[in-house]
Structures are given as C-alpha cells and as structure tokens.
Protein backbone atom coordinates (compact mmCIF):
# COMPACT_ATOMS: atom_id res chain seq x y z
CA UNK A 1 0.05 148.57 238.63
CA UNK A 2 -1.44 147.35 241.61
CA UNK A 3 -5.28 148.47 240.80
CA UNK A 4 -4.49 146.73 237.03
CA UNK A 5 -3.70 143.47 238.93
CA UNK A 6 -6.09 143.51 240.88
CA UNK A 7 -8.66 144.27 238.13
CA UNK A 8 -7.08 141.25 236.01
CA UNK A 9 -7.66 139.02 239.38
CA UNK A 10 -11.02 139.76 239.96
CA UNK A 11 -11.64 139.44 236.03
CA UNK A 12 -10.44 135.60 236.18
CA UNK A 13 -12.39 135.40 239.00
CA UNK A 14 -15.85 136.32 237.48
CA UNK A 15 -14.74 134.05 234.46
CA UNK A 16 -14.55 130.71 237.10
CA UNK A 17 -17.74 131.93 238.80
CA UNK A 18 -19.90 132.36 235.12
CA UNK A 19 -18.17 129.00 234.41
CA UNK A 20 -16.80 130.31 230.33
CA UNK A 21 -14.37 127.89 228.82
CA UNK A 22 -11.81 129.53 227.66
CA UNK A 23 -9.43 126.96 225.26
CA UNK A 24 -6.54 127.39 223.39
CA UNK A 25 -7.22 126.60 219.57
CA UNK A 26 -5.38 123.35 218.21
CA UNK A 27 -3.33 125.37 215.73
CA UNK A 28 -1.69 127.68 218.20
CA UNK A 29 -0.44 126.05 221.07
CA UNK A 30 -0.01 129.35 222.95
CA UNK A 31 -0.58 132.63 223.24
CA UNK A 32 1.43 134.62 220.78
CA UNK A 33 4.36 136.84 221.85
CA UNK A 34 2.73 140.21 221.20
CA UNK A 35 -0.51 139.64 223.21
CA UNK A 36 1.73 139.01 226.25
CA UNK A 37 3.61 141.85 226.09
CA UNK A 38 0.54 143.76 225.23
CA UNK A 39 -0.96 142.42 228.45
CA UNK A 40 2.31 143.39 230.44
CA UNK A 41 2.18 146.92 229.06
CA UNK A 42 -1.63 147.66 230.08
CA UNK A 43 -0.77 146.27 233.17
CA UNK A 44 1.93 148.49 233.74
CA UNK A 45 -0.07 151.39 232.32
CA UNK A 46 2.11 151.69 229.02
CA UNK A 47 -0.86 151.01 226.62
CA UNK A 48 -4.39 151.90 226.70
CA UNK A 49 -7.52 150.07 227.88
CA UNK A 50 -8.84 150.20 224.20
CA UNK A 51 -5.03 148.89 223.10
CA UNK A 52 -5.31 146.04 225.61
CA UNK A 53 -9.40 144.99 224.84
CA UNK A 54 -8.05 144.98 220.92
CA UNK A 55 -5.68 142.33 221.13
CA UNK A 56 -8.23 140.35 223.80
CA UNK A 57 -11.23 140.98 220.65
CA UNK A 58 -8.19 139.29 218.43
CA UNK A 59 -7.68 136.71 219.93
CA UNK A 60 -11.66 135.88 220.58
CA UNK A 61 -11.80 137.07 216.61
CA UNK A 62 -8.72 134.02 215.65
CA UNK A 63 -10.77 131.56 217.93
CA UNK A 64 -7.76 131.43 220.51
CA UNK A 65 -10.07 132.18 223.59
CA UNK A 66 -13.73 130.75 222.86
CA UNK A 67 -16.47 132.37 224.67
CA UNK A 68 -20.20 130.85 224.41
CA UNK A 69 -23.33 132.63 223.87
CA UNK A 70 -25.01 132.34 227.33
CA UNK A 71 -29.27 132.08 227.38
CA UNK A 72 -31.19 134.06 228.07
CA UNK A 73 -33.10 133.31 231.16
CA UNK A 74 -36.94 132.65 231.89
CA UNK A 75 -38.49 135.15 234.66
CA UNK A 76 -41.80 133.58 235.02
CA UNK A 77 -43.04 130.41 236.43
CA UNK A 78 -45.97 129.30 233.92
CA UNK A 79 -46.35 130.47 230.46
CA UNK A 80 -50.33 130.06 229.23
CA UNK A 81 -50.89 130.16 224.88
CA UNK A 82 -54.29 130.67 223.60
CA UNK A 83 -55.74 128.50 220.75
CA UNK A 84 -57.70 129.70 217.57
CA UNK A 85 -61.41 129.39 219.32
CA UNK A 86 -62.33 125.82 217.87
CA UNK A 87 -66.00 124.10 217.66
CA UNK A 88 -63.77 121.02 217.72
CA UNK A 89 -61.87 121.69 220.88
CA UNK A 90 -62.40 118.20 222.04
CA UNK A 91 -60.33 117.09 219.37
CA UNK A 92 -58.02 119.78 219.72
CA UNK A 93 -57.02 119.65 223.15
CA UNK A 94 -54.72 116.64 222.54
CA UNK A 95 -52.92 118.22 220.04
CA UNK A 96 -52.41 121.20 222.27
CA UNK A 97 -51.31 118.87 225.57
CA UNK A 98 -48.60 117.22 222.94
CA UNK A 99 -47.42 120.77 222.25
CA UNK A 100 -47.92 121.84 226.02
CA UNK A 101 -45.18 118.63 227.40
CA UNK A 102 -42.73 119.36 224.42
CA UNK A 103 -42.34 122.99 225.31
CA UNK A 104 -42.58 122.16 229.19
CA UNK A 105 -39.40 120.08 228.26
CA UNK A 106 -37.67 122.60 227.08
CA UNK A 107 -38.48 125.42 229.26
CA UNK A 108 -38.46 124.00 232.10
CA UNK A 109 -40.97 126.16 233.21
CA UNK A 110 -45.19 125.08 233.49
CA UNK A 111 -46.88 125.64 230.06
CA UNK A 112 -50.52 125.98 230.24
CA UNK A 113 -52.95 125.90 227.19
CA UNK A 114 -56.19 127.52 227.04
CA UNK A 115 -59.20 127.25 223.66
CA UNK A 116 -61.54 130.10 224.44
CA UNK A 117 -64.78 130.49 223.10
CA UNK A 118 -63.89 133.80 221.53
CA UNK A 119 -60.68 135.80 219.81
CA UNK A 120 -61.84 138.56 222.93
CA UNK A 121 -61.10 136.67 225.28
CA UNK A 122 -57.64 135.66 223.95
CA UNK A 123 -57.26 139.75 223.41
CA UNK A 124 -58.20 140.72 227.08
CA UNK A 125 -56.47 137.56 228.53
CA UNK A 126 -52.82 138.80 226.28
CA UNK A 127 -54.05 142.47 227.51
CA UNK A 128 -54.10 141.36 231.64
CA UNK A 129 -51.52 138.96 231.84
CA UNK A 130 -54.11 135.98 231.73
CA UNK A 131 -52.47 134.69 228.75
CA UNK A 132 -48.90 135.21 227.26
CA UNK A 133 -48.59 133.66 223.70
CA UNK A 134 -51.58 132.58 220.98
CA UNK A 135 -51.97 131.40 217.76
CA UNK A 136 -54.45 133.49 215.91
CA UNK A 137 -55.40 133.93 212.19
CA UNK A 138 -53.66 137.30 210.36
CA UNK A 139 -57.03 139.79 211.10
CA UNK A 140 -57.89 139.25 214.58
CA UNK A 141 -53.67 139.18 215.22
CA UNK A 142 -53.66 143.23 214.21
CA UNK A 143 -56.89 143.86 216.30
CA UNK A 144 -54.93 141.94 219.49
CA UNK A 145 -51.74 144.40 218.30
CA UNK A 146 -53.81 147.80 217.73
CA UNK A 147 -55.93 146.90 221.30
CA UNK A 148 -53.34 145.17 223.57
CA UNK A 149 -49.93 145.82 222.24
CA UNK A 150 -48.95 142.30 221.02
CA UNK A 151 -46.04 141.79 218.73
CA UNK A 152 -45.54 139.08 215.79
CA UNK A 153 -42.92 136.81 216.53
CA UNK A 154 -43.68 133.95 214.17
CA UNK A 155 -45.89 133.28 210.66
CA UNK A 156 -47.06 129.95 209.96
CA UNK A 157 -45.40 127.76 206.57
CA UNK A 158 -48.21 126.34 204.39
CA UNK A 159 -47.51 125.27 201.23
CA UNK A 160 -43.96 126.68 201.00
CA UNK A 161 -45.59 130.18 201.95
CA UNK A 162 -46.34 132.49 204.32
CA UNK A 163 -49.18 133.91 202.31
CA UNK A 164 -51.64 133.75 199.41
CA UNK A 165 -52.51 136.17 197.10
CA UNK A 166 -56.13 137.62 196.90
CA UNK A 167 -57.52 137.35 193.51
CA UNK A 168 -59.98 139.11 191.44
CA UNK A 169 -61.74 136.63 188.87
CA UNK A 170 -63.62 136.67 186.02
CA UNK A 171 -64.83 135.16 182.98
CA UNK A 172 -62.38 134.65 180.44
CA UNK A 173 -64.39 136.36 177.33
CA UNK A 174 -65.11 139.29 179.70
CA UNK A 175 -62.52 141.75 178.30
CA UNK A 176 -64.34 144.45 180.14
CA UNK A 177 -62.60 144.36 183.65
CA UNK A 178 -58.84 144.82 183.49
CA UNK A 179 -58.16 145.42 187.12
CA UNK A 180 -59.77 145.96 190.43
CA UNK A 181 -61.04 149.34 190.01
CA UNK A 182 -62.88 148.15 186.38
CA UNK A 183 -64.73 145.96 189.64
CA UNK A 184 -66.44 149.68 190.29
CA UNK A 185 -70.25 149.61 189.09
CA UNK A 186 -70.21 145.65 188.17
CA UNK A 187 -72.22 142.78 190.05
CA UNK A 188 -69.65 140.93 192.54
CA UNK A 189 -69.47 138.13 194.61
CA UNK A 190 -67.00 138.65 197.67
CA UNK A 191 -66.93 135.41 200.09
CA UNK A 192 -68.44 136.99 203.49
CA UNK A 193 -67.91 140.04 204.86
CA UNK A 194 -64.75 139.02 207.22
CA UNK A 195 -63.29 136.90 204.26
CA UNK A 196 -59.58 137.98 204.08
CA UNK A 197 -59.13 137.23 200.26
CA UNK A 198 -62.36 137.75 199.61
CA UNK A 199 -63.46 140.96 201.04
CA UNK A 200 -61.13 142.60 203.54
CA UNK A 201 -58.01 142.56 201.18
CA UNK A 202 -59.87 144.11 197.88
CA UNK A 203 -62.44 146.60 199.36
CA UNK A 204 -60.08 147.48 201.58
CA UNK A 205 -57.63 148.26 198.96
CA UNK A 206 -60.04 150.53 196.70
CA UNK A 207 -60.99 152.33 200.14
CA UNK A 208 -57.18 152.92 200.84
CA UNK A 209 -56.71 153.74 197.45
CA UNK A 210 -59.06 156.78 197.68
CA UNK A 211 -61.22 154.93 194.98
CA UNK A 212 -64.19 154.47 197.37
CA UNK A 213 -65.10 156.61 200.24
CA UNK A 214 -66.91 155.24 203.60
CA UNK A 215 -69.02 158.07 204.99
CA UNK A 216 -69.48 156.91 208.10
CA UNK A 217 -67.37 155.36 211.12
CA UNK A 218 -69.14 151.47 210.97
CA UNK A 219 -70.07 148.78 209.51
CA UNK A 220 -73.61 150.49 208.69
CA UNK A 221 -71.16 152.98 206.60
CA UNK A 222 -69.26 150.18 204.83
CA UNK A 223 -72.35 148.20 203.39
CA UNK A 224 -73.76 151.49 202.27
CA UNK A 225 -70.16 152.28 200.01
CA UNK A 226 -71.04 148.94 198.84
CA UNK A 227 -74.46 149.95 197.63
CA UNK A 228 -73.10 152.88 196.51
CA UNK A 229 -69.64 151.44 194.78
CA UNK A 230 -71.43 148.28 192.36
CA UNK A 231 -74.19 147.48 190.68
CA UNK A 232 -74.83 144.51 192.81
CA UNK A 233 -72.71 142.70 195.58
CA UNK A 234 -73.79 139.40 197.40
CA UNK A 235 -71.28 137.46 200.11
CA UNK A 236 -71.57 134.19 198.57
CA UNK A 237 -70.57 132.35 202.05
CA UNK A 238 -67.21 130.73 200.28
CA UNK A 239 -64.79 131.05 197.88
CA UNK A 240 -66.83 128.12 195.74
CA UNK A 241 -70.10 129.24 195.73
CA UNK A 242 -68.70 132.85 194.48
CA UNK A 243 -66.86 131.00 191.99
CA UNK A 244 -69.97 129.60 190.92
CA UNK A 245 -71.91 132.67 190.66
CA UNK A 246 -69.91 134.11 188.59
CA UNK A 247 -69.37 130.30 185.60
CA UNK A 248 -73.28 130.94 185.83
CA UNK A 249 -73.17 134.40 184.74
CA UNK A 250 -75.05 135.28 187.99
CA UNK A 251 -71.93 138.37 188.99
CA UNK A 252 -69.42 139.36 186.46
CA UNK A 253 -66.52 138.91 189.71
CA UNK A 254 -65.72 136.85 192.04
CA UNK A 255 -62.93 137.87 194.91
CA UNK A 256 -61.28 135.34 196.32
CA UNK A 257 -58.01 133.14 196.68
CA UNK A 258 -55.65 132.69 194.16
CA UNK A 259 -55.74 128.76 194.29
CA UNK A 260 -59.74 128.64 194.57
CA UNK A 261 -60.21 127.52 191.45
CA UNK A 262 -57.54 124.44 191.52
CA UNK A 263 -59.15 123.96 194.39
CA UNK A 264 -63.05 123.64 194.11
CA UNK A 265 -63.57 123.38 190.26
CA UNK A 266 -62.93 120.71 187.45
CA UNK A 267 -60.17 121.96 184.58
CA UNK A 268 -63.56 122.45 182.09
CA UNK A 269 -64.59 125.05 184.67
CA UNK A 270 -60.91 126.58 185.32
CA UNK A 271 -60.49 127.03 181.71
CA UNK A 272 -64.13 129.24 181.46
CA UNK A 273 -62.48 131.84 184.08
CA UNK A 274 -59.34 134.91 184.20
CA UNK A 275 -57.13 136.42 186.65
CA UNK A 276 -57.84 139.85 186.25
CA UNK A 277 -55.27 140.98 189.27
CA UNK A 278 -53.67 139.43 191.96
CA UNK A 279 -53.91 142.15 194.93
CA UNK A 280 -51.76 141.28 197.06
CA UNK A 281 -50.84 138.69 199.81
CA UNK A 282 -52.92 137.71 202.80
CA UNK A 283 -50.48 136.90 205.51
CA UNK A 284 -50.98 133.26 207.40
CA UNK A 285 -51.52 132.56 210.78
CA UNK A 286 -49.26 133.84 213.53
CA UNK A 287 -47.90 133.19 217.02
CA UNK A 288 -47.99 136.25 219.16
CA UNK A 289 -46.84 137.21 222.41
CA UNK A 290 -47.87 140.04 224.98
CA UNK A 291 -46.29 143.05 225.30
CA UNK A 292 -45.33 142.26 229.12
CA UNK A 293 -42.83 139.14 228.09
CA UNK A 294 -39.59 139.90 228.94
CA UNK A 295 -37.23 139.91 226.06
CA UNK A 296 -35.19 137.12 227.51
CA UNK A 297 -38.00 134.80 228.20
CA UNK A 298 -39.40 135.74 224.60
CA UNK A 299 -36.36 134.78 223.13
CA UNK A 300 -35.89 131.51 224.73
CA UNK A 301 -40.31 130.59 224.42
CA UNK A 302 -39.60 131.23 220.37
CA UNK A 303 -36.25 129.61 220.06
CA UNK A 304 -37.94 126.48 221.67
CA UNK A 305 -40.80 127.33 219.26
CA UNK A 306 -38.67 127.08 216.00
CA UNK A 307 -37.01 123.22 217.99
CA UNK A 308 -40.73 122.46 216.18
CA UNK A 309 -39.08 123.56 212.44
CA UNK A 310 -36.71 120.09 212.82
CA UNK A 311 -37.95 116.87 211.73
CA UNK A 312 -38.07 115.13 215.08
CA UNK A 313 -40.68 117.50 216.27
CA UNK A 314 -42.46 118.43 213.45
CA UNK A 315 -44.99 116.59 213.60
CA UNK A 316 -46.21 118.35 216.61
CA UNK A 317 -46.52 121.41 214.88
CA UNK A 318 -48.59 119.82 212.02
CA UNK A 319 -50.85 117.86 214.02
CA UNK A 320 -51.87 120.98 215.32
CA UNK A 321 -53.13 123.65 212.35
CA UNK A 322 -51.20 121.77 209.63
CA UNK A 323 -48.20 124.25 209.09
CA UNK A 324 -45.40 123.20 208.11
CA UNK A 325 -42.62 125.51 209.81
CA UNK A 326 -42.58 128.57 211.96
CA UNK A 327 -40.73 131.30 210.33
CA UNK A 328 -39.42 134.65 212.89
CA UNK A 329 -41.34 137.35 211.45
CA UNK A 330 -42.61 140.75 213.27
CA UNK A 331 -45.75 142.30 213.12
CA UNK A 332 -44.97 144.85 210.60
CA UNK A 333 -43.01 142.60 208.37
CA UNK A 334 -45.98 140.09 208.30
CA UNK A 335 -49.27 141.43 208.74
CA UNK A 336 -48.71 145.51 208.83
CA UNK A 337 -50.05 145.69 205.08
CA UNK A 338 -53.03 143.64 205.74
CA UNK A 339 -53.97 145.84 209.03
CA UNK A 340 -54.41 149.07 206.94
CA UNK A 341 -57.15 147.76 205.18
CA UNK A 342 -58.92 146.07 208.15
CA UNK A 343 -58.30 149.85 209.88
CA UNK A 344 -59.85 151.23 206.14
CA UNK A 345 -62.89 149.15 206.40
CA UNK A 346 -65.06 151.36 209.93
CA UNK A 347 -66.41 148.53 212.03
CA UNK A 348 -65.27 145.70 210.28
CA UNK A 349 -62.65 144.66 213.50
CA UNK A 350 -65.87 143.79 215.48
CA UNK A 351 -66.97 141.43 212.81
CA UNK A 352 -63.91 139.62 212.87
CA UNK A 353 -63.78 139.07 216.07
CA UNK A 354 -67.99 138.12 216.17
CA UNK A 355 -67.14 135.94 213.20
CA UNK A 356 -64.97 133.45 215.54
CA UNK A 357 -67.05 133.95 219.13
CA UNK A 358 -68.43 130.33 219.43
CA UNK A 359 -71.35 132.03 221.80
CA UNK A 360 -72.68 133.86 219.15
C-alpha cells in the first residue's frame, strides 16, 4: 500500500514538473464512481496494474483527462539546406534568405542556406555533416540516397501532381509502333542523355525489362546498346526540338513529357502526332535530409516545412522553385521506381550529376 502511494505521489509529481493539463470534460463534472474505486483497489493491491492503466486509457479514451502531444525537440544549433546549383544564384539567394528567416522563426534554431556550384558538393556536404537538408531534382536525389544515405521526406506539388508521365510519341498515321518496345530498330529522338522523360525513364525501362542488354559497366556501354538497339538515335537537346524532328519526318519517335506537345506546339501540329504509351511517372523535386538528423529534429524541420502548405506562407515556397505544396513522401514511395532505371543505365549517375556542375 505504501510503495502504491508512493508511486501515485511521485506520478503527480512528474505530471506538475512536465507541466500536462489534465481537465475534467464539460459533460462529466467528475470522475465516475468506478474509476475511484478502481484506483482504491490497485492501490490496495486488489486489482492489477493492467486493471488500473485500463480505466486511466478510458478515461484519456472519453476525453475526461486530456493529455497533449509534446514536440519533439531540436538537438542541433544550426541547420544548413542546399539549393538546386543555379546559374542564377544572384537572383536566387533572396528567395532562399525569405525561406531561411521563416524557418529560423519557427525553429528557433540558426538556418543557414548554401547554392553550390555542383549536386557533389550538396552529396559530400549531406555525406559529412556540412549540410543537413536540400532540395534536389528526382535523379541526382537517388544518387545522394544510394552514395550518402539520405532519405525523402517531402515531393514537390506542381500542377496538382507530384509527377509527369514520360511519353513515347509519334505520328498519328504511323500505325507501325504500338508501344515502347515497337521503338526497337526505329530512328528516335530522346531529349539529352540525362533527360528524365526523355531518356532515363524509357531506355531505362527496355534495359530493366531485359529488352536491351548493356555490355559493359559505363556510359561507353550505354551509347553502344544504343547503336546497337535503333536504327538511328539523336538527343535533340529538348523536348521541342525532338518534337520537331519527328512533325518533319526526320525520327519516327520522339520521348518525352506527356504535356510537351500542349506545351511547345500549335493545335495544327498536336493534331499531326499519337501517344503511343505513357511509361510511367517521373517523380518531382524533393526535399531531403541526411541520414545523421535525429528523428526528433527531422520531425519538427518538416512539420515547419509543411507551415509553407498554408496560404499565409505559401508564397514563400513558390517564389522559390514554383511548387505549389510539399507533400510527406519517402524515398521509396517517391522516387524508388525511377532509381532502378538510373541504376539500369552503367555510368549514367555521373552524367547527372556533370549535367548540373556549373564548373563544367
């Protein structure tokens, strides 16, 4: 009895010190008969410990006893993001301070913001400690993962979407190609060689899909399956001029995005082309974090993150890359589908990563 009282004492006690309000709800005045006794007989050793936390879980259950959801809380000092590396940086920077004082606000904690010249650095900086969240675009995001350990915690709302699907075009009295392996032994136009939509997403998926084989471990070995796979290829430089190619007879497909064509070309031009397939989506851009962020401080840095989802802050997030929301996501959820084509495709993470180096 005595150990019991004492253990109910030093309970209360903990509950002052932790500062929980505990209120009665306005329909019941006071405690009910039964949970009374029931706290009598566990004191007095009658009832169990699981008997007595039962009728305490019933009254939290019946809102009697109200007990908040405490925060997390923040074990660092300064949090540093990383920037997509910008040839505009001057006129991002800001853009980035605006975000840098809301989130300072809310953490209460130093935010720093960085724009290197290169995704590598961002990698190695989220692989050291030098930098603890970045926004990055969907390919270099899975390199960062498969290299440093980062984890998805966010996707980027454009358009209503977190994605776009990669497209495989052609003329519309072309009744030849039917899907993306008719693509095999035709003349193509693919966008560039890191183009998401417009490379990555369908060579990848006829080298995943065992319908083209790499022999070789880079990119030497990739643009040789390409030699090897079509008639003719060319990396048109965009998803308009491969658009173009192909209304001027020049390829008999054109990869790329499935709004392109809304896009870049008049409705006489639209109305001259075909969706042979849609492929599959190409995830947006993402915010990351490292894998040394404490859950607790990861929680509370995205939670502040998604304060820029409500319309008083929004425009902060749009000013930036012109989202329109930050949904939670993970990295399989969001861009685990993509990375098994960028790992399909030998060499081609090094080109991603070249493709957005600003020293180069």
């Amino acid at each position: 009895m005595q150990q019991k009282s004492i253990l109910i004492l030093t309970l209360a006690v903990i509950v002052i010190l932790v500062a929980v309000p505990i209120t009665i709800n306005a329909e019941s005045e006071i405690i009910p008969s039964w949970i009374k006794n029931t706290a009598g007989f566990w004191a007095d050793d009658k009832i169990s410990d699981v008997e007595f936390m039962n009728a305490i879980e019933f009254l939290i259950t019946q809102g009697t006893i109200q007990v908040p959801n405490f925060p997390g809380v923040l074990d660092v000092d300064t949090i540093t993001i990383g920037f997509i590396p910008n040839e505009n940086a001057d006129e991002l920077s800001p853009k980035a301070e605006e975000l840098k004082n809301f989130l300072q606000q809310r953490l209460g904690v130093t935010v720093e913001v960085v724009i290197p010249t290169s995704y590598e650095l961002i990698i190695e900086g989220l692989r050291f400690g030098h930098i603890d969240a970045a926004f990055m675009d969907a390919g270099p995001a899975w390199i960062a993962h498969q290299r440093s350990g980062v984890e998805v915690v966010a996707a980027e709302v454009v358009a209503g979407k977190v994605n776009y699907q990669a497209t495989v075009w052609t003329k519309a009295d072309n009744d030849s190609i039917n899907s993306l392996v008719d693509t095999i032994g035709k003349r193509v136009a693919f966008t560039s060689i890191t183009g998401s939509s417009g490379f990555v997403r369908p060579m990848g998926t006829l080298v995943a899909n065992g319908d083209v084989q790499i022999q070789g471990d880079d990119i030497v070995a990739v643009k040789a399956a390409l030699a090897d796979t079509f008639e003719a290829y060319t990396f048109a430089g965009g998803y308009k001029t491969a658009l173009e190619l192909l209304l001027n007879d020049n390829v008999d497909v054109a990869f790329g995005s499935d709004i392109a064509p809304q896009k870049y070309l008049t409705i006489e031009q639209q109305n001259q082309l075909r969706i042979v397939e849609q492929i599959g989506p190409v995830p947006s851009h993402v915010l990351v974090v490292s894998a040394d962020m404490s859950d607790s401080t990861k929680k509370l840095f995205v939670n502040a993150m998604l304060e820029l989802n409500k319309d008083a802050n929004n425009h902060i997030l749009k000013n930036v890359y012109g989202a329109e929301a930050l949904l939670p996501t993970t990295t399989s959820m969001h861009i685990g589908e993509f990375g098994t084509y960028i790992d399909s495709l030998s060499g081609i993470d090094q080109e991603i990563l070249d493709k957005y180096n600003l020293q180069k």
